[in-house]
PDB file of N, CA and C in Angstrom:
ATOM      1  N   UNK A   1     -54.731  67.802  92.660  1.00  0.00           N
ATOM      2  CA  UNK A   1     -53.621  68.654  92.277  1.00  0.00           C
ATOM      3  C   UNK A   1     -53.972  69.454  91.021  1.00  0.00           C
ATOM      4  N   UNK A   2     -54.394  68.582  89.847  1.00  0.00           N
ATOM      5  CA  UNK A   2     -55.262  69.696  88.803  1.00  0.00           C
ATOM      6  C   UNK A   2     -56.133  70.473  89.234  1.00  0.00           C
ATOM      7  N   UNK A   3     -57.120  70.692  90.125  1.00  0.00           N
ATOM      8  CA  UNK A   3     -57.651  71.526  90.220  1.00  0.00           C
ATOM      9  C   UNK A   3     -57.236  72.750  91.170  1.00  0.00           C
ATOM     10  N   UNK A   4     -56.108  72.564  91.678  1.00  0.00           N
ATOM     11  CA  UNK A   4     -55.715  73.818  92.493  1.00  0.00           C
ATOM     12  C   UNK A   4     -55.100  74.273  90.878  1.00  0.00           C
ATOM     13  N   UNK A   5     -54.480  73.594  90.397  1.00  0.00           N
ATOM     14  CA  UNK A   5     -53.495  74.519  89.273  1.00  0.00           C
ATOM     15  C   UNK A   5     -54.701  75.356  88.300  1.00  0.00           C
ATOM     16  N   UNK A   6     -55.838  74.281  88.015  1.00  0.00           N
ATOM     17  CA  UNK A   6     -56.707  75.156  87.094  1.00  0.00           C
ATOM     18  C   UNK A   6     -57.598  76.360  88.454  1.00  0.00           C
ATOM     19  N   UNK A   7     -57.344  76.339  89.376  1.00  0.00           N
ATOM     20  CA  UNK A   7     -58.102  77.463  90.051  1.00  0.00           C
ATOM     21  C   UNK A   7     -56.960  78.922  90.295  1.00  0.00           C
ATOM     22  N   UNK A   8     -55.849  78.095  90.467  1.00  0.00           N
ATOM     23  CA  UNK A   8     -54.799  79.372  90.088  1.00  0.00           C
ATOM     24  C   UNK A   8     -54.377  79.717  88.543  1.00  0.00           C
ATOM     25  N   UNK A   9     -54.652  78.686  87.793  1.00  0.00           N
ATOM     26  CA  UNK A   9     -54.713  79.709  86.445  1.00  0.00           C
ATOM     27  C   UNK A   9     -55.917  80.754  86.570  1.00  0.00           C
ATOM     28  N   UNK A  10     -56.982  80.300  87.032  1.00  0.00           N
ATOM     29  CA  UNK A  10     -58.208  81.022  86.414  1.00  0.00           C
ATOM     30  C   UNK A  10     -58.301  82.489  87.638  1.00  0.00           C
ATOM     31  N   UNK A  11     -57.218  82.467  88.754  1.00  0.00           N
ATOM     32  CA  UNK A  11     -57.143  83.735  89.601  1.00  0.00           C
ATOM     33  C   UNK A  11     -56.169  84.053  88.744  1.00  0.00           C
ATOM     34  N   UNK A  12     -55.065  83.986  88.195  1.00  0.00           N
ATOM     35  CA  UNK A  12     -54.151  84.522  87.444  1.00  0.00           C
ATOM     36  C   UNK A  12     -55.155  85.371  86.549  1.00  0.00           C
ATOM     37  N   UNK A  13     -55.921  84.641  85.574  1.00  0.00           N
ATOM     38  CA  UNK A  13     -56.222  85.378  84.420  1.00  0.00           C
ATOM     39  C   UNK A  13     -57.025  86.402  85.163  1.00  0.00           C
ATOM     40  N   UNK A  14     -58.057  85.874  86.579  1.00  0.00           N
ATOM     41  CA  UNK A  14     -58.768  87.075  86.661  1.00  0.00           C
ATOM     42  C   UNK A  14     -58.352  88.569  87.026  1.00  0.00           C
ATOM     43  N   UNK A  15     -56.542  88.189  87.537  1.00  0.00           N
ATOM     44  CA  UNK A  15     -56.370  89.345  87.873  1.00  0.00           C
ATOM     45  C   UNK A  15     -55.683  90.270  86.973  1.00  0.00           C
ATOM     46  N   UNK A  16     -55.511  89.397  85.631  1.00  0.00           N
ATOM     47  CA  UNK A  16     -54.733  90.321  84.371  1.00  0.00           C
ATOM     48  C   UNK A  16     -55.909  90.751  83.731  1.00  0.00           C
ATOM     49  N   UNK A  17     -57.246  90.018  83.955  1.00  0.00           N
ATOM     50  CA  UNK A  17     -58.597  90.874  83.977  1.00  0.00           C
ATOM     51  C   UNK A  17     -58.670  92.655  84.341  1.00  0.00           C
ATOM     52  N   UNK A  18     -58.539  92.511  85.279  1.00  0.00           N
ATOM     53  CA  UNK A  18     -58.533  93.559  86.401  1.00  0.00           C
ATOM     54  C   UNK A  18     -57.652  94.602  86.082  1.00  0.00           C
ATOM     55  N   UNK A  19     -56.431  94.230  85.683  1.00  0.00           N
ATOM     56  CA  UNK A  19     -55.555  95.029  85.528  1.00  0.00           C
ATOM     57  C   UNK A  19     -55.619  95.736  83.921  1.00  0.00           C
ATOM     58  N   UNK A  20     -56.000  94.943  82.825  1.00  0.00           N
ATOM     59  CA  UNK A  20     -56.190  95.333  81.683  1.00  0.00           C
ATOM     60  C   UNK A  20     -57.535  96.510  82.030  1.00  0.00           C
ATOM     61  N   UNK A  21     -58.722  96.291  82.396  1.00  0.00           N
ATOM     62  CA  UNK A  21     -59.654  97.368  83.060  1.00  0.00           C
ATOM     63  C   UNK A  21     -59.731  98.278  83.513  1.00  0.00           C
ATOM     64  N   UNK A  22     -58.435  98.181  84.133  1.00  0.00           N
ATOM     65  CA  UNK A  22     -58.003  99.502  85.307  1.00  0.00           C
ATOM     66  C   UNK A  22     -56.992 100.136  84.119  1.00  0.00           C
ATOM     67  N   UNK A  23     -56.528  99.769  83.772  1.00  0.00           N
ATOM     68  CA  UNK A  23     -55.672 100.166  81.961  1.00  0.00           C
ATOM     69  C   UNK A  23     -56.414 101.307  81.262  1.00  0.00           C
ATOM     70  N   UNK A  24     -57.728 100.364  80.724  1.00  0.00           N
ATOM     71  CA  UNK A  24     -58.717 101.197  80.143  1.00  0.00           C
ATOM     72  C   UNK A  24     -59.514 102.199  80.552  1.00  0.00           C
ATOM     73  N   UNK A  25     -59.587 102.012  82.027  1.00  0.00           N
ATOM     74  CA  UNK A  25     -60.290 103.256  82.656  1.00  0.00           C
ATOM     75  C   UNK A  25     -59.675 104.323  82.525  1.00  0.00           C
ATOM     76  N   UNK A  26     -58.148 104.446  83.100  1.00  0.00           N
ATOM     77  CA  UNK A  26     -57.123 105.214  82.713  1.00  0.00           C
ATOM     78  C   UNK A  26     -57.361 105.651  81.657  1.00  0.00           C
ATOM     79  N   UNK A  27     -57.034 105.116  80.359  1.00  0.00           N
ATOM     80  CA  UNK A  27     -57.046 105.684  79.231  1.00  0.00           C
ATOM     81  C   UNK A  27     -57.957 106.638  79.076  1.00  0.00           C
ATOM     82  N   UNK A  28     -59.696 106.018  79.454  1.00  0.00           N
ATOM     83  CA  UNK A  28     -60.947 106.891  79.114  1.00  0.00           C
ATOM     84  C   UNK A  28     -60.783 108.539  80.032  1.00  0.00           C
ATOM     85  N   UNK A  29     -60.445 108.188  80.896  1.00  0.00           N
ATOM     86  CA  UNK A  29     -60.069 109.138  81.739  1.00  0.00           C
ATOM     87  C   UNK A  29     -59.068 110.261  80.589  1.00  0.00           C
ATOM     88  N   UNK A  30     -57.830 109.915  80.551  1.00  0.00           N
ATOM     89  CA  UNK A  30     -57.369 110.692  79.504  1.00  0.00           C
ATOM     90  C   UNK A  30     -57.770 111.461  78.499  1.00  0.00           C
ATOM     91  N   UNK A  31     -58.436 110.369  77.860  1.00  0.00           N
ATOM     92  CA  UNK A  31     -58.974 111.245  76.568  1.00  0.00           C
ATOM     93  C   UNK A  31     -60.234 111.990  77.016  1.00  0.00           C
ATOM     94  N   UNK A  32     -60.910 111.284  78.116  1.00  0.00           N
ATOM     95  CA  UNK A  32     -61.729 112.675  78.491  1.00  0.00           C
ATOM     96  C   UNK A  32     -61.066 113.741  78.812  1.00  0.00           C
ATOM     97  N   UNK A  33     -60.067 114.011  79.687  1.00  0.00           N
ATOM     98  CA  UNK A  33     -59.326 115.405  79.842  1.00  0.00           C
ATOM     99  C   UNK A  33     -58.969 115.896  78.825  1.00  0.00           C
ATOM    100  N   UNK A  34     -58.490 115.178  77.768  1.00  0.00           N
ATOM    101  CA  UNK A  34     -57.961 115.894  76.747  1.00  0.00           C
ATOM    102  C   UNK A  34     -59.333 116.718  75.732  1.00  0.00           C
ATOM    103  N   UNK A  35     -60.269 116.132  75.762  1.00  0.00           N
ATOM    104  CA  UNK A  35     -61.075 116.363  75.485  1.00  0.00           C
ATOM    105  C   UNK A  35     -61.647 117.779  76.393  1.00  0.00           C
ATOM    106  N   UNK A  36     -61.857 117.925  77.126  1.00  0.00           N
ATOM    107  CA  UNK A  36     -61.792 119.344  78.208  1.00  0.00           C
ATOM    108  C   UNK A  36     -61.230 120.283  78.236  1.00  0.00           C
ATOM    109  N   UNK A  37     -59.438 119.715  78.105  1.00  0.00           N
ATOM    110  CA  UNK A  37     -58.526 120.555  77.853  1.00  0.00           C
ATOM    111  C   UNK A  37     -58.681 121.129  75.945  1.00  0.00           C
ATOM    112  N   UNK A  38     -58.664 120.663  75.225  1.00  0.00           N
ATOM    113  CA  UNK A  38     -59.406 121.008  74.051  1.00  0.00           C
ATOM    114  C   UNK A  38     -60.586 122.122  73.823  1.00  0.00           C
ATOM    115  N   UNK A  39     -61.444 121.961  74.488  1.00  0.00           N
ATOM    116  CA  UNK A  39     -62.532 122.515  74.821  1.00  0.00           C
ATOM    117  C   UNK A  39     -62.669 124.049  75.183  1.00  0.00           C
ATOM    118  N   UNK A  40     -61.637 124.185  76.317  1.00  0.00           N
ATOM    119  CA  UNK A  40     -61.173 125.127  76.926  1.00  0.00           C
ATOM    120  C   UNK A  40     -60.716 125.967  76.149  1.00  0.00           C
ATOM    121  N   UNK A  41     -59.649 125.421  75.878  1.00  0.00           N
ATOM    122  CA  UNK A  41     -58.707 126.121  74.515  1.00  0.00           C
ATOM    123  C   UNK A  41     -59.370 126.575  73.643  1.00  0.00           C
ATOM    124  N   UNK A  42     -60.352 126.285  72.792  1.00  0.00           N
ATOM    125  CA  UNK A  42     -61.387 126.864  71.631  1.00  0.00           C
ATOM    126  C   UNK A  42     -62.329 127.512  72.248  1.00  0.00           C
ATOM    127  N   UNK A  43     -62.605 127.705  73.513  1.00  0.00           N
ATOM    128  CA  UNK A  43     -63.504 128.812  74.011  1.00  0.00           C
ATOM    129  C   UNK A  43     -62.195 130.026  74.314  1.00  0.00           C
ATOM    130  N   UNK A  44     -61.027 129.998  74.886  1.00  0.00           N
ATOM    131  CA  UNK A  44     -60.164 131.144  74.848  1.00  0.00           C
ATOM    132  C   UNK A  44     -60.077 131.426  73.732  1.00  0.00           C
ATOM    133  N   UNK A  45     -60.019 130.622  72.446  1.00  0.00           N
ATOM    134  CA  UNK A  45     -59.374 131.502  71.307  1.00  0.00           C
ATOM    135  C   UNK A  45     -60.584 132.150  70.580  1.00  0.00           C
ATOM    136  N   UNK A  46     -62.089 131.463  71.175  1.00  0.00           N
ATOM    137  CA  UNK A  46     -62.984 132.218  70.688  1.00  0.00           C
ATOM    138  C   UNK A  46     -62.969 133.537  71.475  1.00  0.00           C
ATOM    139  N   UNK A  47     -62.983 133.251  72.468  1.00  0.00           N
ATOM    140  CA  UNK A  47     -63.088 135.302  73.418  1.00  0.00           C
ATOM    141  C   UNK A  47     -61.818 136.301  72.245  1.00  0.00           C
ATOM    142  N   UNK A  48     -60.608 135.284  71.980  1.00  0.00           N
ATOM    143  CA  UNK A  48     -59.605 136.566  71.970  1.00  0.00           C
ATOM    144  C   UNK A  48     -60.332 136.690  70.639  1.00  0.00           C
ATOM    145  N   UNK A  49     -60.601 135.883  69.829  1.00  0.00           N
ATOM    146  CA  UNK A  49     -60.818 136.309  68.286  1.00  0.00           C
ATOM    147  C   UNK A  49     -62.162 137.623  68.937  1.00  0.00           C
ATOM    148  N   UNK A  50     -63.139 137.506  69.541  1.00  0.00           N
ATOM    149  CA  UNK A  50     -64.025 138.072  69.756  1.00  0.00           C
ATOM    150  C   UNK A  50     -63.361 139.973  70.643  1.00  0.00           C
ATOM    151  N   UNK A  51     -62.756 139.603  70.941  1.00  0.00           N
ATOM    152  CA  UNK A  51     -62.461 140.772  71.663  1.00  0.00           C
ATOM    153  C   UNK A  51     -60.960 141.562  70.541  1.00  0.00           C
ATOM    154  N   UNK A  52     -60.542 140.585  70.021  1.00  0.00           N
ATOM    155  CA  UNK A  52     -59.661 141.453  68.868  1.00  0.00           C
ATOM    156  C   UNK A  52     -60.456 141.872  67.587  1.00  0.00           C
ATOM    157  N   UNK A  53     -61.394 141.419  67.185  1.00  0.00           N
ATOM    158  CA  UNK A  53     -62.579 141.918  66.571  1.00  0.00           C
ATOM    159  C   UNK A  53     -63.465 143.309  67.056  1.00  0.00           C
ATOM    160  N   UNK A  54     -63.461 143.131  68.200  1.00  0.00           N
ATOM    161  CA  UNK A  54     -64.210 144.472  69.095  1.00  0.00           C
ATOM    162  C   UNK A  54     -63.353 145.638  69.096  1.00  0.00           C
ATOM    163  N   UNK A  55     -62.169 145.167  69.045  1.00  0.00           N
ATOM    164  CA  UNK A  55     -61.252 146.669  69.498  1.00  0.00           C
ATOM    165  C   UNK A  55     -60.776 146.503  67.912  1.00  0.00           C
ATOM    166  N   UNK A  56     -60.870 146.303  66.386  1.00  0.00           N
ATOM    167  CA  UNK A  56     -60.840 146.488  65.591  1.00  0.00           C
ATOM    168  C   UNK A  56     -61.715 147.903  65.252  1.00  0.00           C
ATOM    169  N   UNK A  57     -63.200 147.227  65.543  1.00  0.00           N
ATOM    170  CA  UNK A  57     -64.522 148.173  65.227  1.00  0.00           C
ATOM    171  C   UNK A  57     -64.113 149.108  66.452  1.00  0.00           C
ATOM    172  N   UNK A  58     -63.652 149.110  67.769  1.00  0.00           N
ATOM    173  CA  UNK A  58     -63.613 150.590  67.949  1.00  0.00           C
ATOM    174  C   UNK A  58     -62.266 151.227  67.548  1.00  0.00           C
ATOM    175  N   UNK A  59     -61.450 150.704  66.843  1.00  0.00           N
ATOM    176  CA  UNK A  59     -60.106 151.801  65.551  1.00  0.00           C
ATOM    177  C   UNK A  59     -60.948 152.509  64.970  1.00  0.00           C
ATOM    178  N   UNK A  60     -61.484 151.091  63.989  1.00  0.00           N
ATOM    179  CA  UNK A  60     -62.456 151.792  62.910  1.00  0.00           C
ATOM    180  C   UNK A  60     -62.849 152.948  63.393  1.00  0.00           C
ATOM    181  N   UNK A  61     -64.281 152.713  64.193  1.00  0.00           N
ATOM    182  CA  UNK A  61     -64.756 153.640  64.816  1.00  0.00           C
ATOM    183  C   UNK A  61     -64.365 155.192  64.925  1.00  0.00           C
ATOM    184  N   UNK A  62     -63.328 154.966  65.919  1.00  0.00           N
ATOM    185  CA  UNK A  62     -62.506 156.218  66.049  1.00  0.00           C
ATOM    186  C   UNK A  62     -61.515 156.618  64.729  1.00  0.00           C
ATOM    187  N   UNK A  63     -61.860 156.053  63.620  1.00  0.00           N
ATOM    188  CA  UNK A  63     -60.558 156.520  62.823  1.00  0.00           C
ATOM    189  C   UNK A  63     -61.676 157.428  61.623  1.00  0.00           C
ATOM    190  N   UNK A  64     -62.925 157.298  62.232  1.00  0.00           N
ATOM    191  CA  UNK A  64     -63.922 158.106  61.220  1.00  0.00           C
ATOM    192  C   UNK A  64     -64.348 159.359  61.873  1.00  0.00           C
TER     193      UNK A  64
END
């Protein structure tokens, strides 16, 4: 009788194993997207800075 109980504790824990894992994968997952989504974002704001810079120099340009 003890050893069914210690073999269902030890499937219990393995499956709050499992589930804490699948937790963390999730998470990594997340912060990788966010990390992407981040990414993204600082390459758009580099084009606009880059292209509102360009049509600065052609004002300039044309204002001489």
């Amino acid at each position: 009788m003890m050893e069914i109980e210690r073999l269902k504790g030890l499937k219990v824990a393995e499956e709050r194993e499992q589930v804490r894992m699948q937790a963390r994968r999730k998470g990594a997952v997340v912060i990788v997207d966010q990390i992407q989504e981040r990414e993204i974002e600082r390459i758009k704001q580099r084009e606009m800075l880059q292209k509102e810079q360009e049509q600065m120099a052609r004002q300039i340009e044309n204002q001489r």
